[in-house]
PDB file of N, CA and C in Angstrom:
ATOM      1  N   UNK A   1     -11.934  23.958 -19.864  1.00  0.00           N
ATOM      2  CA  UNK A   1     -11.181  23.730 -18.646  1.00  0.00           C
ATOM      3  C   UNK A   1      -9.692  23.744 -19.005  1.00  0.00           C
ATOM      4  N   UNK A   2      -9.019  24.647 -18.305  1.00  0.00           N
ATOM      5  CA  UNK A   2      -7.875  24.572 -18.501  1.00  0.00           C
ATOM      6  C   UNK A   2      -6.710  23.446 -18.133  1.00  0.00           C
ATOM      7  N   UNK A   3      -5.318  23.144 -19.004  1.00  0.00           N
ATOM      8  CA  UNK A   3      -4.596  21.994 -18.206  1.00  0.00           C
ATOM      9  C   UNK A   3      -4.142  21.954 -16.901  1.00  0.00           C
ATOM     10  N   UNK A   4      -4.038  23.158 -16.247  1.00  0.00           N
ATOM     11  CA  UNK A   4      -4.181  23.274 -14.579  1.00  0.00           C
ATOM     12  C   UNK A   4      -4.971  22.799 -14.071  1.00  0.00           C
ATOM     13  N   UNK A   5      -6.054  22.847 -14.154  1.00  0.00           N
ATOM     14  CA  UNK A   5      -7.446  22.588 -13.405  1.00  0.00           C
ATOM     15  C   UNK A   5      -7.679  20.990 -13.685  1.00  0.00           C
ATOM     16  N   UNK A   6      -7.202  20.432 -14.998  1.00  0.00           N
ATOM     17  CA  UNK A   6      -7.071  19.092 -14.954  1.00  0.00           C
ATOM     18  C   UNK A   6      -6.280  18.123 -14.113  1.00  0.00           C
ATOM     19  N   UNK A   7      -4.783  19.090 -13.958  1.00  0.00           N
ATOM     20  CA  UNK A   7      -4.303  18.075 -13.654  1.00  0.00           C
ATOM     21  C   UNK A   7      -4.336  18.285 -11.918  1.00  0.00           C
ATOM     22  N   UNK A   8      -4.721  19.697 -11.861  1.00  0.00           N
ATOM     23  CA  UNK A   8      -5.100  19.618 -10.095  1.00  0.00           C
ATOM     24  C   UNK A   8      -6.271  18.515  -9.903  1.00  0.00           C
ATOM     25  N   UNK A   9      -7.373  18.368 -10.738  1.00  0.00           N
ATOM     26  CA  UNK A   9      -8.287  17.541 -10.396  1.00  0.00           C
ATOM     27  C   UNK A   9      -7.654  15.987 -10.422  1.00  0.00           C
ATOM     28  N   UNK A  10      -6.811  15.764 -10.785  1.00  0.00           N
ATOM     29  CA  UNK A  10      -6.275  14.182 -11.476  1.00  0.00           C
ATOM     30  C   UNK A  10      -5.464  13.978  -9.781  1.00  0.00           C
ATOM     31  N   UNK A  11      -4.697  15.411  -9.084  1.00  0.00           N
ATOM     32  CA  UNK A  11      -3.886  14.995  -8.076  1.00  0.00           C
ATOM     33  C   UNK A  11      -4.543  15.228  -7.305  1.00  0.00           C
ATOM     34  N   UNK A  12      -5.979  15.871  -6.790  1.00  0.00           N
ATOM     35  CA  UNK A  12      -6.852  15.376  -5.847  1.00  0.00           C
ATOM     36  C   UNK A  12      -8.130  14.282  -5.933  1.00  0.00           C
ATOM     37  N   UNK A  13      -7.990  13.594  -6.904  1.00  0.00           N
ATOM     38  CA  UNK A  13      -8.364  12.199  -7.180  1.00  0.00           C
ATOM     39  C   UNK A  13      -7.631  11.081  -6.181  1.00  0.00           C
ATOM     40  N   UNK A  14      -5.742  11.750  -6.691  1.00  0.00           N
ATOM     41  CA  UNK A  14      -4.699  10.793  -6.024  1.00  0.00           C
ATOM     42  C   UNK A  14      -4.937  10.876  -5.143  1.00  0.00           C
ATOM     43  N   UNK A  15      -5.070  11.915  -4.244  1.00  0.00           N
ATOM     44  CA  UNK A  15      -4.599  11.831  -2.527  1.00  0.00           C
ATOM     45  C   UNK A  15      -5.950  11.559  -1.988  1.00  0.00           C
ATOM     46  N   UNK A  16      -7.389  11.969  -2.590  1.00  0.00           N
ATOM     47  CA  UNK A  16      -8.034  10.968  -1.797  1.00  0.00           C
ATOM     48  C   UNK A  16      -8.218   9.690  -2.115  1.00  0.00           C
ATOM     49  N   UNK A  17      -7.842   8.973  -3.209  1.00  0.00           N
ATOM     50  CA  UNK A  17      -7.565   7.463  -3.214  1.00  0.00           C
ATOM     51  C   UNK A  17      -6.770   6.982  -2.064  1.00  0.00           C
ATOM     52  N   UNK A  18      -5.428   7.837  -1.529  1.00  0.00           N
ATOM     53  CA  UNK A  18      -4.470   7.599  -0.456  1.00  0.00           C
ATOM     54  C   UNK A  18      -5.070   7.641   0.543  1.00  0.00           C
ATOM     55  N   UNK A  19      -5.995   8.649   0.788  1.00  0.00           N
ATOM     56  CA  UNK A  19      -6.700   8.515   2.018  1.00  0.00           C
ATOM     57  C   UNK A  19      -7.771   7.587   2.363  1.00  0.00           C
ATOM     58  N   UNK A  20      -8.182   7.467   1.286  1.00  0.00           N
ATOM     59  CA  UNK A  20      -9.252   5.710   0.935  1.00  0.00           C
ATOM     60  C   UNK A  20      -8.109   4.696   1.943  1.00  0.00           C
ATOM     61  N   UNK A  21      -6.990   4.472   1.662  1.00  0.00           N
ATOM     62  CA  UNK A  21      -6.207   3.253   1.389  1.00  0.00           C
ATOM     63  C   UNK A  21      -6.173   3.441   3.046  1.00  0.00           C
ATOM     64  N   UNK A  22      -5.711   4.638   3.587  1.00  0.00           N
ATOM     65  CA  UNK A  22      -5.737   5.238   5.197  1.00  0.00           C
ATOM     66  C   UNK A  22      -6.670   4.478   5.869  1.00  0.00           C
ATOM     67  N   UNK A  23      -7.576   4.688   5.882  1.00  0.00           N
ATOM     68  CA  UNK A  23      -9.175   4.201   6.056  1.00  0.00           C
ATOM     69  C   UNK A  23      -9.626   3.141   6.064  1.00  0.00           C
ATOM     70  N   UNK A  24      -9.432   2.351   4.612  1.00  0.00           N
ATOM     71  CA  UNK A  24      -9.275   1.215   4.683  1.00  0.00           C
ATOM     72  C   UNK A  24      -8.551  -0.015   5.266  1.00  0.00           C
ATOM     73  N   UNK A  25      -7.433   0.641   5.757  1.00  0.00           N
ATOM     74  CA  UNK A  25      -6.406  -0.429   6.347  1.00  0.00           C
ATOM     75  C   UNK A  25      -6.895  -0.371   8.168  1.00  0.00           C
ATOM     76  N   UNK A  26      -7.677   0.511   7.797  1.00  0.00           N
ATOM     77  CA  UNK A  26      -8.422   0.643   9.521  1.00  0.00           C
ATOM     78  C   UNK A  26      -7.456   1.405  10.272  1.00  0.00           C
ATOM     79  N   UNK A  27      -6.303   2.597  10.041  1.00  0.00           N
ATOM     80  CA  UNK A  27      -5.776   3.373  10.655  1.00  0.00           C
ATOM     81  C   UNK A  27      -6.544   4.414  11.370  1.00  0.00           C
ATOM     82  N   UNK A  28      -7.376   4.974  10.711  1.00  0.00           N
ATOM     83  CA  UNK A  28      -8.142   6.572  11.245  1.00  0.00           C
ATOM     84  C   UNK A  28      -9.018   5.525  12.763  1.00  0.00           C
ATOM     85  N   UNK A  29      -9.254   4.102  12.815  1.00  0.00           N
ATOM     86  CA  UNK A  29      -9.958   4.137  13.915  1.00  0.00           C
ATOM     87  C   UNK A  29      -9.104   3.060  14.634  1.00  0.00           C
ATOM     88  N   UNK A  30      -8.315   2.499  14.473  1.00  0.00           N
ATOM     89  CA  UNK A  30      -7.356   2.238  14.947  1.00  0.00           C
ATOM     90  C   UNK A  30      -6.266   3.479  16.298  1.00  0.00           C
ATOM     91  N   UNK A  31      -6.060   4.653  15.422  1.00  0.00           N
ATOM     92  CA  UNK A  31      -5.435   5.571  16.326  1.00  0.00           C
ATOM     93  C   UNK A  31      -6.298   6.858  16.965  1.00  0.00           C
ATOM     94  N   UNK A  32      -7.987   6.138  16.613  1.00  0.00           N
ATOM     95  CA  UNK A  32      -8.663   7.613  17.382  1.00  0.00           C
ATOM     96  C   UNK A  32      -8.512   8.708  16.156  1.00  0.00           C
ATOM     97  N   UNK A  33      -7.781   8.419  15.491  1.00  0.00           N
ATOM     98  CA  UNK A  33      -7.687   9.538  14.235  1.00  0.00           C
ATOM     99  C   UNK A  33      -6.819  10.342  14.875  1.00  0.00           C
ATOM    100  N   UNK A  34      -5.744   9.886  15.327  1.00  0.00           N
ATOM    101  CA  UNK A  34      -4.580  10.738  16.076  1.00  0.00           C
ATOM    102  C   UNK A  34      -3.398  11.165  15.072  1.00  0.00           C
ATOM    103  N   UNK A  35      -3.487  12.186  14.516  1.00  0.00           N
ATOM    104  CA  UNK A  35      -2.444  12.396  13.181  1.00  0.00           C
ATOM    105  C   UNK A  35      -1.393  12.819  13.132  1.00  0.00           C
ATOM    106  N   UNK A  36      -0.870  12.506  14.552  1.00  0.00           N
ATOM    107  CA  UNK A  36       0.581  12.738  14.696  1.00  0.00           C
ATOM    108  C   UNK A  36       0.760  11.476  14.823  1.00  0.00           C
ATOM    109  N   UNK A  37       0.323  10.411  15.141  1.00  0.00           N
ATOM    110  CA  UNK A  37       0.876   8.836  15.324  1.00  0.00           C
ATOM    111  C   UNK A  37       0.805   8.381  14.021  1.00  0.00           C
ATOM    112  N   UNK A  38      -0.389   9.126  13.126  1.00  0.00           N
ATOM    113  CA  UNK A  38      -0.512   8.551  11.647  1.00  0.00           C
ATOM    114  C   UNK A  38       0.740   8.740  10.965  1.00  0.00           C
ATOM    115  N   UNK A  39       0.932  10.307  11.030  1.00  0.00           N
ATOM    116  CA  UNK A  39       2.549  10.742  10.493  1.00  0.00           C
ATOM    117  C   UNK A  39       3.805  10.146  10.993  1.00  0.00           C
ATOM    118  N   UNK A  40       3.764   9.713  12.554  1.00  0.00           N
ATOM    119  CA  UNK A  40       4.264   9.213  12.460  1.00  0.00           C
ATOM    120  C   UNK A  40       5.188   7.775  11.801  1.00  0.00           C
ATOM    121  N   UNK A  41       4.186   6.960  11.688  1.00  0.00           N
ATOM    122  CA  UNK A  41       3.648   5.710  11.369  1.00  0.00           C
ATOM    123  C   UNK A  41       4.480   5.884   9.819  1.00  0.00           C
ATOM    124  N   UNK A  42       3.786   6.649   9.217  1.00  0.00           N
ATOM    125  CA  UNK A  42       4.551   6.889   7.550  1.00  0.00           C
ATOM    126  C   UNK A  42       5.659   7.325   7.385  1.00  0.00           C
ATOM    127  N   UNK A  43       6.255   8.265   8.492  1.00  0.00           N
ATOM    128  CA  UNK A  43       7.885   8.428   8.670  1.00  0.00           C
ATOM    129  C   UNK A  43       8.222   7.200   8.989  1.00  0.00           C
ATOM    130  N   UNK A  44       8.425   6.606   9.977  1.00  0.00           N
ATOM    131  CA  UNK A  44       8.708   5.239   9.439  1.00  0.00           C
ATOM    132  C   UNK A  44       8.657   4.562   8.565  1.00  0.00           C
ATOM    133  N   UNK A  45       7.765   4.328   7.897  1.00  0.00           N
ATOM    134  CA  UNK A  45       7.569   3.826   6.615  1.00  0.00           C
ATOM    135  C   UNK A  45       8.499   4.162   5.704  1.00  0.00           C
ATOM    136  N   UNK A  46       8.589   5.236   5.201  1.00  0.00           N
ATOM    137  CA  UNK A  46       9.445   5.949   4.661  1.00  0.00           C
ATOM    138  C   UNK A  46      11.020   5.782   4.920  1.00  0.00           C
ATOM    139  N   UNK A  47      11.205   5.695   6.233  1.00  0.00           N
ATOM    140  CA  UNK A  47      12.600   5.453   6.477  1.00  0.00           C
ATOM    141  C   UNK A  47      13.152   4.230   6.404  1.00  0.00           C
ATOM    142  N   UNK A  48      12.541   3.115   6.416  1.00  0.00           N
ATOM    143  CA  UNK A  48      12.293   1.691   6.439  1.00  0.00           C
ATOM    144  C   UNK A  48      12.471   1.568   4.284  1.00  0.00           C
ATOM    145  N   UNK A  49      12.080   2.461   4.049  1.00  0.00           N
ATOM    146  CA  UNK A  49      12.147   2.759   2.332  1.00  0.00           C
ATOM    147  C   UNK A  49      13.361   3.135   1.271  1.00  0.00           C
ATOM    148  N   UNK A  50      13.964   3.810   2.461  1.00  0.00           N
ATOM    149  CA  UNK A  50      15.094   4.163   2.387  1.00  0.00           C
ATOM    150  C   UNK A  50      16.297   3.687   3.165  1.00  0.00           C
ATOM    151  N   UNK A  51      16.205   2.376   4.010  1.00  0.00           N
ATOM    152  CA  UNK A  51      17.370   1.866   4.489  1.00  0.00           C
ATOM    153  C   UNK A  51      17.853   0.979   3.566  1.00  0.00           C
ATOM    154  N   UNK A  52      18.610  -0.081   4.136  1.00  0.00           N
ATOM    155  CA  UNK A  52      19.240  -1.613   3.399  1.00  0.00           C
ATOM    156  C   UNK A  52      18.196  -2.292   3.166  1.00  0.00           C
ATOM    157  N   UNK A  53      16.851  -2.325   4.249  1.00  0.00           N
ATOM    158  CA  UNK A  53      15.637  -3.010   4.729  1.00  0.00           C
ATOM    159  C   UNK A  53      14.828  -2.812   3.746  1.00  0.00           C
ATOM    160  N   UNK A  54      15.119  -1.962   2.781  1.00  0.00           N
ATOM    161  CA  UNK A  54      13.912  -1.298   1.650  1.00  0.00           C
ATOM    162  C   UNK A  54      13.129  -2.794   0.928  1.00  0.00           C
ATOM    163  N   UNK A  55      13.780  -3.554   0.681  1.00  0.00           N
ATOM    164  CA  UNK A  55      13.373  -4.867  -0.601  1.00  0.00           C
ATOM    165  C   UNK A  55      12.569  -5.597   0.397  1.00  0.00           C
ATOM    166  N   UNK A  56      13.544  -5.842   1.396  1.00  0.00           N
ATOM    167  CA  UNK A  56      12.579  -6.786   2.292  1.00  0.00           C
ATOM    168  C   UNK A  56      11.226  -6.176   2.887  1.00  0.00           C
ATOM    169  N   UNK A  57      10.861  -4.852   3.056  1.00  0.00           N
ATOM    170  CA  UNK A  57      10.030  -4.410   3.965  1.00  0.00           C
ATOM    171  C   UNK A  57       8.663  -4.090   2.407  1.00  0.00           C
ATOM    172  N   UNK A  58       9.583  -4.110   1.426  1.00  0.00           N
ATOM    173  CA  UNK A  58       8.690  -3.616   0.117  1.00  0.00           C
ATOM    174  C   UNK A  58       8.218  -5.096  -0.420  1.00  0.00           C
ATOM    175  N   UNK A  59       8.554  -5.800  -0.363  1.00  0.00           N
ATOM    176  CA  UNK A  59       8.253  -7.341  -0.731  1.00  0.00           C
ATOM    177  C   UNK A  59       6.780  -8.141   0.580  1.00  0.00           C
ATOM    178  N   UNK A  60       7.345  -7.456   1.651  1.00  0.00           N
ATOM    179  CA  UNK A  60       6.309  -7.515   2.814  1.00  0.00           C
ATOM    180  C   UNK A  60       5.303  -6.995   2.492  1.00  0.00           C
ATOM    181  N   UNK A  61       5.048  -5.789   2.348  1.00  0.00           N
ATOM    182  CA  UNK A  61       4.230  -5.054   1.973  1.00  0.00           C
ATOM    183  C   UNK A  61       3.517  -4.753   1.407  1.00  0.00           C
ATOM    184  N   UNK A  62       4.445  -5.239  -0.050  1.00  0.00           N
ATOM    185  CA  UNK A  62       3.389  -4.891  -1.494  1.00  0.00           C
ATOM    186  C   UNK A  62       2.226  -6.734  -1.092  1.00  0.00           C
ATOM    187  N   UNK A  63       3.143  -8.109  -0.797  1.00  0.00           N
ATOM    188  CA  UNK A  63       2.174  -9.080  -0.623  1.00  0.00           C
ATOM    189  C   UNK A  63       1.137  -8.730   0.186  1.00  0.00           C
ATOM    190  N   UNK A  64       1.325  -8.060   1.639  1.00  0.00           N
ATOM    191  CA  UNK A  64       0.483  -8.281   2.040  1.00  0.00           C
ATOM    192  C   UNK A  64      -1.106  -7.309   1.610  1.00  0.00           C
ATOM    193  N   UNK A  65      -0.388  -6.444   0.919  1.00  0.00           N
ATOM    194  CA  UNK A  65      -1.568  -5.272   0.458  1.00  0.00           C
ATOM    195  C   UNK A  65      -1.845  -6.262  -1.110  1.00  0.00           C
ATOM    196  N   UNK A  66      -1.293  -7.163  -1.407  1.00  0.00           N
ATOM    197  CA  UNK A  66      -2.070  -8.082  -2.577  1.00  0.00           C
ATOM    198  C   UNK A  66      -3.406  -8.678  -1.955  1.00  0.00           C
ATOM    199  N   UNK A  67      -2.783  -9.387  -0.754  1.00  0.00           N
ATOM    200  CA  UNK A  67      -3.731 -10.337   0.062  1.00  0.00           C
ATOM    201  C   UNK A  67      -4.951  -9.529   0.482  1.00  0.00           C
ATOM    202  N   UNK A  68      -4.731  -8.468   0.756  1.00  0.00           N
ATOM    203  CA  UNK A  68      -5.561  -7.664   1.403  1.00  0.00           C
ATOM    204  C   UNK A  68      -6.511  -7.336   0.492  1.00  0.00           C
ATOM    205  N   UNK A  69      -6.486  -6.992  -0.869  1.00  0.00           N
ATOM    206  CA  UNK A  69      -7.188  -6.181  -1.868  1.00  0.00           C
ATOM    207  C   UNK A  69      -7.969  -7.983  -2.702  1.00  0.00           C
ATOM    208  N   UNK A  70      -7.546  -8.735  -2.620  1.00  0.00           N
ATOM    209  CA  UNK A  70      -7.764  -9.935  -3.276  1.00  0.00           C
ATOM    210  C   UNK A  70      -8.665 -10.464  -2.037  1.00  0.00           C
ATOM    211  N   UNK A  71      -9.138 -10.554  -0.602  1.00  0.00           N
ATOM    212  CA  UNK A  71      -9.622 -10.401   0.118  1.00  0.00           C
ATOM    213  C   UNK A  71     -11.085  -9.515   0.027  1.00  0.00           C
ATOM    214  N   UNK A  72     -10.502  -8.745   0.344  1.00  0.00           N
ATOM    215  CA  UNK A  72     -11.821  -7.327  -0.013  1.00  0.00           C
ATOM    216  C   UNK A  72     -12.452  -7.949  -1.387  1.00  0.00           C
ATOM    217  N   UNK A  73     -11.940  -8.363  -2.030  1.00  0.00           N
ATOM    218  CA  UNK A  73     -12.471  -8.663  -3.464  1.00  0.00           C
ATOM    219  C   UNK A  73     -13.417  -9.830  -3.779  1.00  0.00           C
ATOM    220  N   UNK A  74     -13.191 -10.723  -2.663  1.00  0.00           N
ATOM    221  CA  UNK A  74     -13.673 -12.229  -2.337  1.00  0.00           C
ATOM    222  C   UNK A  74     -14.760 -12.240  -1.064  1.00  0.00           C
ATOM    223  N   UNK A  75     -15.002 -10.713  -0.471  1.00  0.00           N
ATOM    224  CA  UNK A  75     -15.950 -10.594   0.567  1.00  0.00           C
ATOM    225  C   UNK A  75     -15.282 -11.098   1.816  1.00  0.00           C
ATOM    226  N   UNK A  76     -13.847 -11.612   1.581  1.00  0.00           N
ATOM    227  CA  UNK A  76     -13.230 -12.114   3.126  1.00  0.00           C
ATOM    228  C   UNK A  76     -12.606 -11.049   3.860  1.00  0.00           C
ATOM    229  N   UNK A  77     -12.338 -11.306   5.390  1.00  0.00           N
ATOM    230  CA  UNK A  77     -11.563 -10.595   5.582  1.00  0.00           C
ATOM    231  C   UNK A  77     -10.260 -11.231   6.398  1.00  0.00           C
ATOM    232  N   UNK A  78      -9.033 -10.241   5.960  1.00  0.00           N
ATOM    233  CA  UNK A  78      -7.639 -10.887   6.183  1.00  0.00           C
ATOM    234  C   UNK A  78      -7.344 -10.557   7.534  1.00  0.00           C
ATOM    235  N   UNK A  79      -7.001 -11.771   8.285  1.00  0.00           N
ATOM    236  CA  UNK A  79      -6.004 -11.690   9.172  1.00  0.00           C
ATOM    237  C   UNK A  79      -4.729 -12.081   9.297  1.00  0.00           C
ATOM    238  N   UNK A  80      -3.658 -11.683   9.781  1.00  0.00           N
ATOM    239  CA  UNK A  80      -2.759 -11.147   9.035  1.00  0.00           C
ATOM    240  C   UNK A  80      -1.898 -11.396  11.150  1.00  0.00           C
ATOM    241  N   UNK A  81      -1.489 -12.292  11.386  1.00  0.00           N
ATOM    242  CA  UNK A  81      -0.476 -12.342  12.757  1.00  0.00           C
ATOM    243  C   UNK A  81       0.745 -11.842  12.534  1.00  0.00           C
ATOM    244  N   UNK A  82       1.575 -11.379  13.705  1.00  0.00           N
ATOM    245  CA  UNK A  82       2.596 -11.054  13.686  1.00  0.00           C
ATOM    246  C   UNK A  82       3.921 -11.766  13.534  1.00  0.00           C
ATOM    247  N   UNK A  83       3.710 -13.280  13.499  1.00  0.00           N
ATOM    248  CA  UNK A  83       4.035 -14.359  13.515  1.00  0.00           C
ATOM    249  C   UNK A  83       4.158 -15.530  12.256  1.00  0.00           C
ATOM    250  N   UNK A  84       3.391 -14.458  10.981  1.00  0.00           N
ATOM    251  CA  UNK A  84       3.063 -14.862   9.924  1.00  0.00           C
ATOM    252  C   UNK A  84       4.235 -14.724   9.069  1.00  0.00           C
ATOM    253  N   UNK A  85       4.926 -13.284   9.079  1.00  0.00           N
ATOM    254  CA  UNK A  85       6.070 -12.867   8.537  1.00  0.00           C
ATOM    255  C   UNK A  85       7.046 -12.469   9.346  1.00  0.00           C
ATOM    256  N   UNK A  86       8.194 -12.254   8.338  1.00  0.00           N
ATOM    257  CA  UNK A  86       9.848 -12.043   9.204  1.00  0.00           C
ATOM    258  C   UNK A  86       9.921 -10.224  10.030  1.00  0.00           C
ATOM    259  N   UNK A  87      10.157 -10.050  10.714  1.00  0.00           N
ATOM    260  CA  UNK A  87      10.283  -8.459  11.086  1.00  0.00           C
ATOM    261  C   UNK A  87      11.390  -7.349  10.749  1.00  0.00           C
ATOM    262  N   UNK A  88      10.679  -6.258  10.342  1.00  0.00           N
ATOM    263  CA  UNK A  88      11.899  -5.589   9.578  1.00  0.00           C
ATOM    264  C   UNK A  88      11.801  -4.538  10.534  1.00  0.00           C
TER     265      UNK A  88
END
């Protein structure tokens, strides 16, 4: 097998792990599987990544995807209010 074919296999490993994470966070049935609101959703994200807001929205984020995976891990499941954290 050549090192092409490896490392194409290694970066479609990645992106369906990403799409695992899609799935898992309950987006695809959340929006009907509407993939212009999905894209949307991650342009935001993204831009929110790249403002002043980046630390605060990445500090949000990375905890709550701790809680979430430490959850899944414990058989619970997280709920998570809007009221819980600050809004970015």
């Amino acid at each position: 097998m050549g090192d092409w074919q490896v490392e194409r296999r290694k970066r479609t490993k990645h992106l369906i792990e990403l799409g695992g994470l899609v799935v898992k966070a309950g987006i695809v049935e959340l929006t009907n599987d509407d993939r212009p609101m999905i894209y949307g959703a991650l342009l935001w994200m993204a831009e929110k990544l790249k403002s002043e807001q980046r630390e605060q929205a990445r500090s949000l984020w990375v905890e709550k995807g701790k809680r979430a995976f430490e959850a899944k891990r414990k058989g619970e499941t997280l709920t998570v209010s809007w009221d819980q954290h600050i809004r970015i």
